[in-house]
C-alpha atoms as a PDB file:
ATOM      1  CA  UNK A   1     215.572-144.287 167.151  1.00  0.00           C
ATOM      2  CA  UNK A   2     216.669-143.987 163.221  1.00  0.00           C
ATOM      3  CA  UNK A   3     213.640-143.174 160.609  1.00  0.00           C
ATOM      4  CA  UNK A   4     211.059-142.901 163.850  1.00  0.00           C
ATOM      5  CA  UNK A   5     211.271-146.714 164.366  1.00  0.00           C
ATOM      6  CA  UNK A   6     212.424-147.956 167.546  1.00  0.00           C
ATOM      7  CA  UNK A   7     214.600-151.436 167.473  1.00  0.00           C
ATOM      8  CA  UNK A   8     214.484-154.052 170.639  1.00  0.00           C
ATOM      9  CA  UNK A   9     217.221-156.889 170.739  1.00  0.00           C
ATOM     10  CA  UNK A  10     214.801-159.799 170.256  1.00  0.00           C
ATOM     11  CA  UNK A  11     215.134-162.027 173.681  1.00  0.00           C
ATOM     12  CA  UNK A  12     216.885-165.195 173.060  1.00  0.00           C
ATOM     13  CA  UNK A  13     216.423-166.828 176.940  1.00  0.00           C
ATOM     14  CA  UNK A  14     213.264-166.206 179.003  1.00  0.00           C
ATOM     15  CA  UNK A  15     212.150-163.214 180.417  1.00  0.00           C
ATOM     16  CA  UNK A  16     212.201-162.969 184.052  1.00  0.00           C
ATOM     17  CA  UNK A  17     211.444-159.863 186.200  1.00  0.00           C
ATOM     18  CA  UNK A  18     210.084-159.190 189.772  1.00  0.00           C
ATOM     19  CA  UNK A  19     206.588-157.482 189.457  1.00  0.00           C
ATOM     20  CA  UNK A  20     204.371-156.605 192.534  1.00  0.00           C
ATOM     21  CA  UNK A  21     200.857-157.693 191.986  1.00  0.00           C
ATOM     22  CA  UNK A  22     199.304-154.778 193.825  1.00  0.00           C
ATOM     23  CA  UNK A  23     197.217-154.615 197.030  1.00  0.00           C
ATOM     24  CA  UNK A  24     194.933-157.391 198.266  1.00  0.00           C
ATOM     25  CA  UNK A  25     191.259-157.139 199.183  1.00  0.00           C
ATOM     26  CA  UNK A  26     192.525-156.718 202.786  1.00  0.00           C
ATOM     27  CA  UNK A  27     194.392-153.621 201.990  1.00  0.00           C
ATOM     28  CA  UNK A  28     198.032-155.124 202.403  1.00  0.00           C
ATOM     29  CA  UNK A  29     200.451-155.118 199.398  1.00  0.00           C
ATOM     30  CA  UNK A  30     201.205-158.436 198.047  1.00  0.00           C
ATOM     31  CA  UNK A  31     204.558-159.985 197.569  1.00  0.00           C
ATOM     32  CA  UNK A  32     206.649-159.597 194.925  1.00  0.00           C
ATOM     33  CA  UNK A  33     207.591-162.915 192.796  1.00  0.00           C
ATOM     34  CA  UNK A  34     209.429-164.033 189.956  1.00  0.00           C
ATOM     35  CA  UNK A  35     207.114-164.400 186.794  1.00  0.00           C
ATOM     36  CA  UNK A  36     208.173-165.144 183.371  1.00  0.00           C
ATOM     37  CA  UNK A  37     207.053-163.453 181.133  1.00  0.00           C
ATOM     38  CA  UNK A  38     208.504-164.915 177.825  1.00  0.00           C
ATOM     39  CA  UNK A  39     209.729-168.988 176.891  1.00  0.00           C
ATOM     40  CA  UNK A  40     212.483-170.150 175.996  1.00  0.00           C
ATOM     41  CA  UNK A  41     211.265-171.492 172.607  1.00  0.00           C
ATOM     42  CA  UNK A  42     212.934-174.351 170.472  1.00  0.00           C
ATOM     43  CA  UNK A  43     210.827-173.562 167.626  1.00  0.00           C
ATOM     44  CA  UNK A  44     211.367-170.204 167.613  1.00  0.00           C
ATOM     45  CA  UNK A  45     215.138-169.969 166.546  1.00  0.00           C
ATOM     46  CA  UNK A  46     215.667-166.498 165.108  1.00  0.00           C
ATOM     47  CA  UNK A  47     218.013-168.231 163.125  1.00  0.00           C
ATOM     48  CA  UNK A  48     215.857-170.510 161.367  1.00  0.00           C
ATOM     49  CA  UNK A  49     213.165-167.903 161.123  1.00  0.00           C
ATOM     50  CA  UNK A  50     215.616-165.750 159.138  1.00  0.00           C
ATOM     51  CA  UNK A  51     216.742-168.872 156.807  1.00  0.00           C
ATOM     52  CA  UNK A  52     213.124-169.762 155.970  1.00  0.00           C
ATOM     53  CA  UNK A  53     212.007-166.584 154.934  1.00  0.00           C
ATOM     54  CA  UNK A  54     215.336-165.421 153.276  1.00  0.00           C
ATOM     55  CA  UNK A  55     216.088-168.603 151.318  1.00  0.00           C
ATOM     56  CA  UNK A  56     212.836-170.475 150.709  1.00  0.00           C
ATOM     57  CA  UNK A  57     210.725-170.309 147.463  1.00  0.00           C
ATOM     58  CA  UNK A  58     208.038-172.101 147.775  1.00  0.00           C
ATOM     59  CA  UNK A  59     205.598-172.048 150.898  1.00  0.00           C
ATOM     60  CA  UNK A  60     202.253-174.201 150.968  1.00  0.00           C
ATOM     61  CA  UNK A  61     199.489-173.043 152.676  1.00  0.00           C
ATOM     62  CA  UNK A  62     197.230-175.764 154.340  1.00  0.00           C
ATOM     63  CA  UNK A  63     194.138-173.807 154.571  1.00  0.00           C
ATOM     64  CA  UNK A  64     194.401-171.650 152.034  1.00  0.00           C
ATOM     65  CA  UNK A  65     190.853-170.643 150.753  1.00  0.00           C
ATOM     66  CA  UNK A  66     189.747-168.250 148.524  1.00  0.00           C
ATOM     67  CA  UNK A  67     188.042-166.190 151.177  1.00  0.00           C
ATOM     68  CA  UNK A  68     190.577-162.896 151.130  1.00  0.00           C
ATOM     69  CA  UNK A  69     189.139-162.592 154.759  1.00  0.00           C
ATOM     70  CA  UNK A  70     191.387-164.958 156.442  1.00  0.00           C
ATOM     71  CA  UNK A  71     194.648-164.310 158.244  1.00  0.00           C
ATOM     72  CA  UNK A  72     196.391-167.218 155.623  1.00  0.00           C
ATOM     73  CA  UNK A  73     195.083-165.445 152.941  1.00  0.00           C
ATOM     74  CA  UNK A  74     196.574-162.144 154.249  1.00  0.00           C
ATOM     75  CA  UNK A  75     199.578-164.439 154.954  1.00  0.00           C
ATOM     76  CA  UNK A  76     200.156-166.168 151.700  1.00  0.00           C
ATOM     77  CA  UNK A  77     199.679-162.938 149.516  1.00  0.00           C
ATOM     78  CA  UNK A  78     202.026-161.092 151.966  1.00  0.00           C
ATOM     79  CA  UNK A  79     204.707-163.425 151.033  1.00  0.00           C
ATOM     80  CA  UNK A  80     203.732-164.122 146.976  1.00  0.00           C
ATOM     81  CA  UNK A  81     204.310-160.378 147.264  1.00  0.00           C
ATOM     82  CA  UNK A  82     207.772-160.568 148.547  1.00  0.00           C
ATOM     83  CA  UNK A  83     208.465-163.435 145.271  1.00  0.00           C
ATOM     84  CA  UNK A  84     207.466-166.681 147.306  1.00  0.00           C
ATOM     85  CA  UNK A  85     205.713-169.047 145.266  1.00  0.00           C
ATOM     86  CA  UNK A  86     202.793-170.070 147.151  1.00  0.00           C
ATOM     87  CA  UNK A  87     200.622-173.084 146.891  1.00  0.00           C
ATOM     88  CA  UNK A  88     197.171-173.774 148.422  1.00  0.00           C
ATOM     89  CA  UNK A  89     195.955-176.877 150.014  1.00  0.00           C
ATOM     90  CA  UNK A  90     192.331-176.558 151.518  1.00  0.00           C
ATOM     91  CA  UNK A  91     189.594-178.996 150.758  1.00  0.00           C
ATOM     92  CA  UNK A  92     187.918-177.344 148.215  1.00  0.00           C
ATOM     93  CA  UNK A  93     190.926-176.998 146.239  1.00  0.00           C
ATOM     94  CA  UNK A  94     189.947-173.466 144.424  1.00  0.00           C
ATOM     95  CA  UNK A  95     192.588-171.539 142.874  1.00  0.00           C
ATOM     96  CA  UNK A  96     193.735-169.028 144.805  1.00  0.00           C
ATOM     97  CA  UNK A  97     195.727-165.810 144.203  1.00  0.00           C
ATOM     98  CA  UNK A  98     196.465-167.180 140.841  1.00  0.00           C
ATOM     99  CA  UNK A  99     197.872-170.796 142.348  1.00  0.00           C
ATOM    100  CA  UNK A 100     196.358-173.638 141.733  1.00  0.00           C
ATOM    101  CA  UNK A 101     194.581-175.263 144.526  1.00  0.00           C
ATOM    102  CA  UNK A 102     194.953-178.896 145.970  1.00  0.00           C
ATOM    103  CA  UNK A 103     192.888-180.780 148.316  1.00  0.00           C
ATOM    104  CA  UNK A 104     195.611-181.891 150.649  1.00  0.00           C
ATOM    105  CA  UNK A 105     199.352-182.275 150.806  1.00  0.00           C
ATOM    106  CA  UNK A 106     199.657-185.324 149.302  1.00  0.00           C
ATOM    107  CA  UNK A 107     198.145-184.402 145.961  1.00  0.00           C
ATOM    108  CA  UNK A 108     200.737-181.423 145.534  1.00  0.00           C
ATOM    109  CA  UNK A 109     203.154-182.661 143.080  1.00  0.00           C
ATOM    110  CA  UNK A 110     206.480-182.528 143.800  1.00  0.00           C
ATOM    111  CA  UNK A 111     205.573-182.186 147.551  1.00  0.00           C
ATOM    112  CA  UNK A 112     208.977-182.569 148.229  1.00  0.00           C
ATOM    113  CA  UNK A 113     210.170-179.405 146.687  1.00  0.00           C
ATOM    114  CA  UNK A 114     207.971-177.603 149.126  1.00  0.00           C
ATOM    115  CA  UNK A 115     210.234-175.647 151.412  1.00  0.00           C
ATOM    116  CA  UNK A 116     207.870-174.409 154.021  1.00  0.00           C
ATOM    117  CA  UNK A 117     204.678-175.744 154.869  1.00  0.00           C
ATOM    118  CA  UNK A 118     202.369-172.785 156.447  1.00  0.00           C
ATOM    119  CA  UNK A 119     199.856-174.942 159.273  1.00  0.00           C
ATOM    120  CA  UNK A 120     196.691-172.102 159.220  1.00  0.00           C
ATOM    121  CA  UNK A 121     194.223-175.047 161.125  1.00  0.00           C
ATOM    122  CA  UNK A 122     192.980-174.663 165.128  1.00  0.00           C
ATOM    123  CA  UNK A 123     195.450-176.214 166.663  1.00  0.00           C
ATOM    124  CA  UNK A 124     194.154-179.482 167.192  1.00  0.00           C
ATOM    125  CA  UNK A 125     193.999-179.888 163.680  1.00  0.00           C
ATOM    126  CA  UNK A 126     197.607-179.058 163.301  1.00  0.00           C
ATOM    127  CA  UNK A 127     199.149-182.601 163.837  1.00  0.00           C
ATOM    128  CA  UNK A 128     197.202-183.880 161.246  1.00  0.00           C
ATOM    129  CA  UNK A 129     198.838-181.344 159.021  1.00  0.00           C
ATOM    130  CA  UNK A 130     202.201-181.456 160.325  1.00  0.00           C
ATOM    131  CA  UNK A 131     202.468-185.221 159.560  1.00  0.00           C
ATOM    132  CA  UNK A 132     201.142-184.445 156.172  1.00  0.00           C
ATOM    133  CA  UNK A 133     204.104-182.007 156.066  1.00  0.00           C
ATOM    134  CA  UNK A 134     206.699-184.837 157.017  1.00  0.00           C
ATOM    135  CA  UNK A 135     205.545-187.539 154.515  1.00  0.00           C
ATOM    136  CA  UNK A 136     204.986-185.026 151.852  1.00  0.00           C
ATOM    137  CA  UNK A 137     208.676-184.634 152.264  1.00  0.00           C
ATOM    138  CA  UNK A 138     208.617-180.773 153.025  1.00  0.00           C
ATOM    139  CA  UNK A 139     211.831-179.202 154.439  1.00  0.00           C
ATOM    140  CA  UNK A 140     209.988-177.028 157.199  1.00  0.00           C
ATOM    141  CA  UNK A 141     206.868-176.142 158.946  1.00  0.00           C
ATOM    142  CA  UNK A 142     205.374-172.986 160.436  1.00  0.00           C
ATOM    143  CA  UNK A 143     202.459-173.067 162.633  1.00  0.00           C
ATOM    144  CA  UNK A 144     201.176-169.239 162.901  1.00  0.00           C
ATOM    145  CA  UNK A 145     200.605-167.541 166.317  1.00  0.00           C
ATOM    146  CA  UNK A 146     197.986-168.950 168.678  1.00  0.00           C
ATOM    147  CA  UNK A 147     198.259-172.474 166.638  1.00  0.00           C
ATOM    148  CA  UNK A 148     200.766-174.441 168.899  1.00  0.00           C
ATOM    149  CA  UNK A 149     200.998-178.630 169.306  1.00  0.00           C
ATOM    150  CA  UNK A 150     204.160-179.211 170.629  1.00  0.00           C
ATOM    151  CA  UNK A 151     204.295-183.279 170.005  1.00  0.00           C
ATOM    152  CA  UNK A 152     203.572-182.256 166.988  1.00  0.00           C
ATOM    153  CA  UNK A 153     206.191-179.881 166.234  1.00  0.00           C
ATOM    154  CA  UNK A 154     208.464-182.621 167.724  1.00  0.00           C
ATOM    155  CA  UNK A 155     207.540-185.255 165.384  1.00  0.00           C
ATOM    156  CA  UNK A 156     208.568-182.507 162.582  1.00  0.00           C
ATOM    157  CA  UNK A 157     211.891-182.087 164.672  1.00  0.00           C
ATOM    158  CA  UNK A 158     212.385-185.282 164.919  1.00  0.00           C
ATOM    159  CA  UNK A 159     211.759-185.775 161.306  1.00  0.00           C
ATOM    160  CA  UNK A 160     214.884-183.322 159.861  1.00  0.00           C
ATOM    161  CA  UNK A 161     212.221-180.782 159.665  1.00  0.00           C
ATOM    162  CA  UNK A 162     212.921-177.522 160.412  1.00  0.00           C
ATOM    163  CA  UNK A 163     210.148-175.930 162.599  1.00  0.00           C
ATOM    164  CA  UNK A 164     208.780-172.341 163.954  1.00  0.00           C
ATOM    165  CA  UNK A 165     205.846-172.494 166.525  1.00  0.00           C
ATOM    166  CA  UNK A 166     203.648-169.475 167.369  1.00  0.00           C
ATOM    167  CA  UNK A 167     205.260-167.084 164.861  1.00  0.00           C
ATOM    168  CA  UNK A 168     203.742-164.560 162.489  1.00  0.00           C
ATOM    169  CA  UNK A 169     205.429-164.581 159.692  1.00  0.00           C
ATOM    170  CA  UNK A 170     204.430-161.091 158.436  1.00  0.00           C
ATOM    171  CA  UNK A 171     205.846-159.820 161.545  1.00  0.00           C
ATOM    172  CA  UNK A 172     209.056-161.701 161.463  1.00  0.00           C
ATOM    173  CA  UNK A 173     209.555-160.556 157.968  1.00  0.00           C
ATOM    174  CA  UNK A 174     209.106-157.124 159.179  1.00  0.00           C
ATOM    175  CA  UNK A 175     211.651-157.550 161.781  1.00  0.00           C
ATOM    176  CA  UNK A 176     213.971-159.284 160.017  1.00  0.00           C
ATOM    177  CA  UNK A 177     217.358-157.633 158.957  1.00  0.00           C
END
């Protein structure tokens, strides 16, 4: 523990462990199994995590609105903050922390100098944004925690794309070295 902060290696494999589940109704202890409790995760490389926020410049947002009470906004200032250039695509297409707004990826110009594209939609509007992502020409894209589509994410894969699934990227930043 250096500077009160505690450091855990970041698993790389899945987590496995034996755990007892407790006692039954009927007073008898029940068995112990094998649960895991992590995945192992193709689209969440720690190395590729690292590379996208260390070397990328420019990050669009789909979903980016102007209301500051949104996780993307939180997001997107977070990493303007850290000297991303951000740019937001939501339908309304409002300017937002200072960027100008567009109403989808396709109207960004220069779409193709986008290196990360930032999916904030329920995820089963994320495929929808994710293919936006590959035609636009973008070079990566992050769907946030809780927003996972897997066939999507493949599609990226399969596309050059680099991709991180299920990630917070205020969090990885913070546990980035």
């Amino acid at each position: 523990m250096a500077g009160g902060r505690v450091e855990l290696p970041r698993p790389r494999t899945p987590l496995t462990g034996t755990f007892r589940a407790g006692r039954r109704p009927n007073g008898k202890q029940s068995a112990a199994r094998t649960v895991v409790v992590g995945m192992s995760d193709p689209f969440a490389d720690p190395d590729v995590i690292r590379r996208l926020l260390n070397e990328s410049r420019t990050w669009a947002f789909v979903g980016l609105g102007d209301n500051p009470a949104r996780e993307v906004h939180n997001q997107a200032r977070l990493l303007q903050q850290r000297g991303k250039r951000i740019i937001p695509v939501h339908p309304d297409a409002r300017e937002v922390l200072g960027e100008k707004g567009y109403a989808s990826l396709a109207d960004v110009p220069d779409a193709s100098e986008v290196d990360v594209v930032g999916v904030y939609r329920r995820a089963e509007h994320a495929g929808e944004a994710v293919d936006q992502a590959i035609a636009a020409g973008a070079k990566a894209v992050w769907l946030p925690l809780q927003v996972i589509d897997e066939a999507a994410a493949r599609r990226a894969k399969d596309a050059g794309l680099d991709v991180v699934m299920d990630r917070c990227p205020a969090v990885e930043w913070a546990l980035r070295r």
